[in-house]
Protein backbone atom coordinates (compact mmCIF):
# COMPACT_ATOMS: atom_id res chain seq x y z
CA UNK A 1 32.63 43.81 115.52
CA UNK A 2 30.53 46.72 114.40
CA UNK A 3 26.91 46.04 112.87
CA UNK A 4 28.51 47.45 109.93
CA UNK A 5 30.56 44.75 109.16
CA UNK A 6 29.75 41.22 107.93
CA UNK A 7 30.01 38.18 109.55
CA UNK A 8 32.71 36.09 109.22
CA UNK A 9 31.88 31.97 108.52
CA UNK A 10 34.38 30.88 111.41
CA UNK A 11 32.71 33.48 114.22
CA UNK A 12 28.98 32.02 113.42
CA UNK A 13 30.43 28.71 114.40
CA UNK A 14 32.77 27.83 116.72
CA UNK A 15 35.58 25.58 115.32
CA UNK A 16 34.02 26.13 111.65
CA UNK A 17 36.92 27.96 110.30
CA UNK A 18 38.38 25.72 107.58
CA UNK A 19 35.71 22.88 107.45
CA UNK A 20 35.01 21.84 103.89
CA UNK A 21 31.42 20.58 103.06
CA UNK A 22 31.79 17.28 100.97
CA UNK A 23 30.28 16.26 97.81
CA UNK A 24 27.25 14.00 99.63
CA UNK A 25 26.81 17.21 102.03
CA UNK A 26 26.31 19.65 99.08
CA UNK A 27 24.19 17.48 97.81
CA UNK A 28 21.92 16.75 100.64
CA UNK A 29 21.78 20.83 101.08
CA UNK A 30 20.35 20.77 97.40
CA UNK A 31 17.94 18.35 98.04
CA UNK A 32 16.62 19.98 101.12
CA UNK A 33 16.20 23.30 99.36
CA UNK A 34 14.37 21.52 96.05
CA UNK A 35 11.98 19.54 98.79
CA UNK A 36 11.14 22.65 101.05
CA UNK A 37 10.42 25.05 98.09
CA UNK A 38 7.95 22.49 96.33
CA UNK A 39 6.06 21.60 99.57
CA UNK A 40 5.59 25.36 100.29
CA UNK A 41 1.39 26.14 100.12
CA UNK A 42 2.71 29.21 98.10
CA UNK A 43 4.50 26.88 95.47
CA UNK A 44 1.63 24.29 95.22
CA UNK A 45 -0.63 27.03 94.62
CA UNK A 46 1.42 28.89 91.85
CA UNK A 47 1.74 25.47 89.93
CA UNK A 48 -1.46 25.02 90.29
CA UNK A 49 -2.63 28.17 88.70
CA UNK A 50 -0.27 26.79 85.85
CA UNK A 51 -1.55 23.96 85.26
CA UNK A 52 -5.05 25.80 85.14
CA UNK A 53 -3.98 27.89 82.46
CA UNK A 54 -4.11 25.24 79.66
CA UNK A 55 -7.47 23.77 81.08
CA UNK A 56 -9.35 27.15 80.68
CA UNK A 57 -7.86 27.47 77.49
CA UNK A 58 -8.92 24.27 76.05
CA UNK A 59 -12.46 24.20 77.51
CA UNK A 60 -12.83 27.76 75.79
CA UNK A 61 -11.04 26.51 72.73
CA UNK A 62 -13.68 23.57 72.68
CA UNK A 63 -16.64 25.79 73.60
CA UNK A 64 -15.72 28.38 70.91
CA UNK A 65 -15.63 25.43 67.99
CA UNK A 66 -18.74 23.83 69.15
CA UNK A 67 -20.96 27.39 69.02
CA UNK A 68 -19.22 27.72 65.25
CA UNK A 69 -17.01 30.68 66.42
CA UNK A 70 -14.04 31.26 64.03
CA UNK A 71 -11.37 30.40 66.95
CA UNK A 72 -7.55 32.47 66.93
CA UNK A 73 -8.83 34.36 63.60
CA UNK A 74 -8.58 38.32 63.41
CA UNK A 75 -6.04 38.80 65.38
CA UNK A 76 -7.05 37.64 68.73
CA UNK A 77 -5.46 34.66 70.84
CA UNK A 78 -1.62 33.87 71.05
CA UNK A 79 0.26 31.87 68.01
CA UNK A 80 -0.97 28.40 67.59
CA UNK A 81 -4.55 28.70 69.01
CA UNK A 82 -6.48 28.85 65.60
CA UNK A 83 -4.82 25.26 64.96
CA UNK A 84 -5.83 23.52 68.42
CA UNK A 85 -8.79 21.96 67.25
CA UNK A 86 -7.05 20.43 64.45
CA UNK A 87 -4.35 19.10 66.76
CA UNK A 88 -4.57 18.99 70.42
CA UNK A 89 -0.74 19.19 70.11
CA UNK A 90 -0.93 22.53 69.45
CA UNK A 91 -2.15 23.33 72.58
CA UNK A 92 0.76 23.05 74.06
CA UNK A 93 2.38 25.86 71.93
CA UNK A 94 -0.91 28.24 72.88
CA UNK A 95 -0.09 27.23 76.66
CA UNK A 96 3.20 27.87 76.83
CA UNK A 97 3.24 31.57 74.34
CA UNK A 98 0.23 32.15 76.78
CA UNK A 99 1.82 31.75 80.27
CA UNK A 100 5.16 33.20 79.12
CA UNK A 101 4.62 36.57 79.17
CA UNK A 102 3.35 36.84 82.66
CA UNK A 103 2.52 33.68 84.53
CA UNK A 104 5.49 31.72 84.00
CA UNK A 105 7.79 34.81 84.95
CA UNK A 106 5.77 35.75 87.92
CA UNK A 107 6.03 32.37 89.69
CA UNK A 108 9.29 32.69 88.77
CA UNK A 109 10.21 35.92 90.62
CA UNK A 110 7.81 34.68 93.51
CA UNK A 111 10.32 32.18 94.38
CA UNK A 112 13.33 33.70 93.25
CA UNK A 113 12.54 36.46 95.13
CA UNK A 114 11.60 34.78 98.82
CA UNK A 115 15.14 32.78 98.12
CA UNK A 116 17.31 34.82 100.52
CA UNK A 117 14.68 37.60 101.78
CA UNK A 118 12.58 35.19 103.20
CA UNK A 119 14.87 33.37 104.96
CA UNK A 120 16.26 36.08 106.67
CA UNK A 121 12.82 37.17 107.45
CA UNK A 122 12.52 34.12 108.97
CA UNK A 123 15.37 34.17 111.20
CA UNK A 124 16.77 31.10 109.31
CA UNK A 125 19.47 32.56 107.12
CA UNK A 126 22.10 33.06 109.85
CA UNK A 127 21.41 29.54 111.05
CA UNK A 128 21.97 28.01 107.27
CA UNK A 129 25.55 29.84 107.59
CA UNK A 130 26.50 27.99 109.84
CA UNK A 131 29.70 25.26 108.38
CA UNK A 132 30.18 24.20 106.27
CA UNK A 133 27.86 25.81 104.50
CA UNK A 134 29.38 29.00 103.22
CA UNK A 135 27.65 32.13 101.65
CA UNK A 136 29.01 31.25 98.23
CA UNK A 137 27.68 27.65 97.91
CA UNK A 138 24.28 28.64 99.72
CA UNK A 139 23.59 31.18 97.17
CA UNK A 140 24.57 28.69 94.54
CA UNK A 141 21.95 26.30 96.11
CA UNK A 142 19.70 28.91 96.06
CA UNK A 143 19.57 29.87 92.73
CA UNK A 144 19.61 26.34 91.45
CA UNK A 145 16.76 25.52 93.02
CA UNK A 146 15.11 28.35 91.59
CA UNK A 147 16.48 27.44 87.80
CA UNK A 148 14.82 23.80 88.68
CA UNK A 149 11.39 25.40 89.75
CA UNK A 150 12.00 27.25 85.88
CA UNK A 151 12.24 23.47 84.81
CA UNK A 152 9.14 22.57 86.58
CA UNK A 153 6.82 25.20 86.36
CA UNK A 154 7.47 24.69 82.40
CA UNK A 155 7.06 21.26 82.36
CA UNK A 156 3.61 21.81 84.47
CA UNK A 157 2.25 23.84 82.05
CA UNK A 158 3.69 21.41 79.31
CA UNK A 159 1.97 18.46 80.83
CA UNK A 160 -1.30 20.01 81.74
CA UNK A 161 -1.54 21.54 78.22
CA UNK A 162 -0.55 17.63 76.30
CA UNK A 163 -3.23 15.74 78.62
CA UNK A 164 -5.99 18.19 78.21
CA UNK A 165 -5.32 18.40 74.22
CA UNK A 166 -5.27 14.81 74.08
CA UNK A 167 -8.31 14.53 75.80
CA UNK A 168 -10.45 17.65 74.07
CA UNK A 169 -8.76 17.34 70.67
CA UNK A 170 -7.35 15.16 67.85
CA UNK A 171 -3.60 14.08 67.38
CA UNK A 172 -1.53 13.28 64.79
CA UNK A 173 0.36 14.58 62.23
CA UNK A 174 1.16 18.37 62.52
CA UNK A 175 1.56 20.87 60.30
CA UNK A 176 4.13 24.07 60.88
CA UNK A 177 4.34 27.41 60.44
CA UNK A 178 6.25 27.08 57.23
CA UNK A 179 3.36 25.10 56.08
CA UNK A 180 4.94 21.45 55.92
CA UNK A 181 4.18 18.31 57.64
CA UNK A 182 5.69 16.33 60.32
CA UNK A 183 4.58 13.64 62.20
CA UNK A 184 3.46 13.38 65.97
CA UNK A 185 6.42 12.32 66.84
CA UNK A 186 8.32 15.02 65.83
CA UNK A 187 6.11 17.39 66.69
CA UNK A 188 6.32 16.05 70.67
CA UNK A 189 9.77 16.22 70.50
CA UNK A 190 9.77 19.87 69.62
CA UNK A 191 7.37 20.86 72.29
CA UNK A 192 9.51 19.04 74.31
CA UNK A 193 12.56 21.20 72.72
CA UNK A 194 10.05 24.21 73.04
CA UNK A 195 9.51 23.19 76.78
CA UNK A 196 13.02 23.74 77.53
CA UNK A 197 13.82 26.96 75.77
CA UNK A 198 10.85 28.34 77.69
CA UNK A 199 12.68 27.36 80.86
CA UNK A 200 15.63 28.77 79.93
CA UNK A 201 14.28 31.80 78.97
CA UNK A 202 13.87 32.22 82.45
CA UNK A 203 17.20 31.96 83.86
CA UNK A 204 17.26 36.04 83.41
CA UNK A 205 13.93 36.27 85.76
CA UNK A 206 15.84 33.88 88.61
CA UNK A 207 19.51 35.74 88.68
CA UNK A 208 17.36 39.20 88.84
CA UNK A 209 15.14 37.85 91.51
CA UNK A 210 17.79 36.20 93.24
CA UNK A 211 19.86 40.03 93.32
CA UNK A 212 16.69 41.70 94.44
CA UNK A 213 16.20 38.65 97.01
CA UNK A 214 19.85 39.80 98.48
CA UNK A 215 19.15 43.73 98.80
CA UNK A 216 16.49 43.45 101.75
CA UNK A 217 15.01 41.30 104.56
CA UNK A 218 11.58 41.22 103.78
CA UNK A 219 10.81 38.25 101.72
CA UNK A 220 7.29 40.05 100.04
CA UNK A 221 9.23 43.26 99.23
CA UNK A 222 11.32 41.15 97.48
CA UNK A 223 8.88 39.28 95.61
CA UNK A 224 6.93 42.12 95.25
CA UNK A 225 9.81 44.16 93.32
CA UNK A 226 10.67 41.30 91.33
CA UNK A 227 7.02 41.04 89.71
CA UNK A 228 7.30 44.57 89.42
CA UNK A 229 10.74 44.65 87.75
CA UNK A 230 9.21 41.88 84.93
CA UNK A 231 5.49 44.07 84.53
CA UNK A 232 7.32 47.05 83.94
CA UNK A 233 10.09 45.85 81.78
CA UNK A 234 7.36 44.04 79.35
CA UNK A 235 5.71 47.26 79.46
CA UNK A 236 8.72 49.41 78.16
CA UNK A 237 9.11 46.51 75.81
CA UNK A 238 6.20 47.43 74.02
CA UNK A 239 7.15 51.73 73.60
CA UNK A 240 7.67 52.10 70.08
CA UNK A 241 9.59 55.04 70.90
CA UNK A 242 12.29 52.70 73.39
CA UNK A 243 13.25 50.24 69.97
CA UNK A 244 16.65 50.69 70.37
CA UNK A 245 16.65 49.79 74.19
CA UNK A 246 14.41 46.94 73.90
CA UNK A 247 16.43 43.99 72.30
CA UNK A 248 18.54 44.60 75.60
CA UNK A 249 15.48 43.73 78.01
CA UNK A 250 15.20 40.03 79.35
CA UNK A 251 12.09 39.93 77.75
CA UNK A 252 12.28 40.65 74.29
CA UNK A 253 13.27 37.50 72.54
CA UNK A 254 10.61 35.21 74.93
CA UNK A 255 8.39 34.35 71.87
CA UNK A 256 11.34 33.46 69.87
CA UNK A 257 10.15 29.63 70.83
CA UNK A 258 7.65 29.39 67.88
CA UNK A 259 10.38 29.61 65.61
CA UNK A 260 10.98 25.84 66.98
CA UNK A 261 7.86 25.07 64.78
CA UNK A 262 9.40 26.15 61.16
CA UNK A 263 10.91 24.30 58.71
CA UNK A 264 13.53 24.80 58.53
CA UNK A 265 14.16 25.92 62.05
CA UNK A 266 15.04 29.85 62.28
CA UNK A 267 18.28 29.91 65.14
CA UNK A 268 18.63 33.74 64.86
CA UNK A 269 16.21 34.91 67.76
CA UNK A 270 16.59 31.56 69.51
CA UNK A 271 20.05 31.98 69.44
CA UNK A 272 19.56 35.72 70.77
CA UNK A 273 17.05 34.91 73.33
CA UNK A 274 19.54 32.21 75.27
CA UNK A 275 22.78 34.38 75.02
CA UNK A 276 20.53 37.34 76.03
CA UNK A 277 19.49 34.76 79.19
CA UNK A 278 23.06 33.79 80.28
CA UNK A 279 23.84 37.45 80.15
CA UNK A 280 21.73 38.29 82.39
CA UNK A 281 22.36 35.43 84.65
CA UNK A 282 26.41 36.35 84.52
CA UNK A 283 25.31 40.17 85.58
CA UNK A 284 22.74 39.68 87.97
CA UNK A 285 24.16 36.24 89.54
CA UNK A 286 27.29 38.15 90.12
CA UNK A 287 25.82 41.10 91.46
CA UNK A 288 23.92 38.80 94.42
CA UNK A 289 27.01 37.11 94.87
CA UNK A 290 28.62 40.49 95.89
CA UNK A 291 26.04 41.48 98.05
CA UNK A 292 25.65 38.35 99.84
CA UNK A 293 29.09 37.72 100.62
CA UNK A 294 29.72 41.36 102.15
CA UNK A 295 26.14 41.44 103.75
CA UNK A 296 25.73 41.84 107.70
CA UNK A 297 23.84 38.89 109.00
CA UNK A 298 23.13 39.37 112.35
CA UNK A 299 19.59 38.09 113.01
């Protein structure tokens, strides 16, 4: 077999040709990859710088009111933040529109992109082809552990952002963009709602990362160009002169969220944003899956 070609499941293993992994094996696979990626320093320290975000904001937040500053007016600070020390619920809106943009996606792409790159950098990805694991079902593992990092990375941020405005701030009744009222209750439940449209808006970041994570074997080249890929496409997103290219890019619906907090709810960029998401997932996710499958692994 030349270097040229890839190889085959049954010649990494002897006798593996065949073998089926069952249910409780899949599962245990998944498990493995969810608890390794979450006890990596790298991970820890990402979340952490997540769940920092919403801290500095609401110490800032709090500073600004008490020194009679005119807080989120004019312009400045992301949606919701002129309304945090009315309710410390809002605070988690500010959190989330202020982590989207570039914190959220770049933890994202960290891990996304160190998925296969690093572990052939490592030296490890031959060995977890071995039966009956399979190319196809590790790069499914793969990428669902980097949609449930999406999940968790949100709900960091979400967390962090509801115990620091309960602490800092008032709760209670809320009142939306539309200018009506709903109570706490409601309100929670759509940041919750809000929470998970966030994480979904995502899923474009992870099958991008993931294709990128397939082209080399260097798992910081990979996480490098991933970063890169979401800096440069928020960039273009902003070139007046590019509007009829950017409701195309991953990107450009991400803010869509705060429509979650009208009354009636608007569905139309919502609506957008997730298509837009699963598009992007179809594309990229398929593209990774024909790399993989036809790549040489012989380290």
């Amino acid at each position: 077999m030349s270097r040229a070609e890839p190889v085959p499941l049954s010649e990494t293993v002897p006798g593996s040709a065949g073998r089926r992994p069952s249910p409780l094996w899949t599962f245990g696979l998944l498990r493995s990859e969810l608890v390794t990626t979450v006890r990596r320093w790298r991970t820890l320290a990402l979340l952490a710088v997540l769940a920092a975000v919403p801290v500095l904001v609401g110490i800032a937040v709090k500073i600004e009111t008490r020194g009679g500053g005119d807080v989120g007016h004019g312009g400045q600070g992301p949606a919701f933040i002129s309304q945090i020390t009315n309710n410390g619920l809002f605070l988690v809106f500010t959190a989330l529109a202020a982590t989207l943009p570039f914190f959220l996606p770049m933890a994202v792409g960290v891990v996304a992109g160190d998925a296969i790159a690093g572990e052939a950098g490592s030296g490890t990805l031959r060995y977890l082809l071995v039966a009956p694991a399979g190319r196809t079902r590790l790069l499914l593992t793969k990428y669902t552990t980097v949609l449930a990092f999406c999940l968790l990375a949100t709900l960091v941020v979400t967390v962090s952002a509801l115990i620091v405005g309960a602490l800092l701030f008032p709760l209670g009744d809320l009142t939306t963009i539309s200018g009506t009222r709903i109570s706490f209750g409601e309100g929670l439940g759509r940041a919750l709602l809000i929470a998970l449209v966030v994480a979904a808006s995502l899923v474009g970041v992870a099958a991008l990362g993931l294709f990128v994570s397939t082209l080399t074997g260097s798992g910081i080249a990979a996480m490098a160009t991933t970063v890169g890929l979401v800096i440069t496409v928020q960039i273009l997103d902003q070139i007046p002169q590019l509007h009829a290219l950017q409701p195309y890019f991953f990107s450009h619906y991400w803010l869509s969220f705060a429509d979650l907090m009208r009354d009636p709810v608007y569905w139309d960029d919502l609506t957008k944003n997730l298509g837009l998401q699963a598009l992007y997932a179809a594309v990229f996710g398929s593209a990774a899956w024909a790399r993989f499958t036809a790549k040489d692994i012989s380290a």
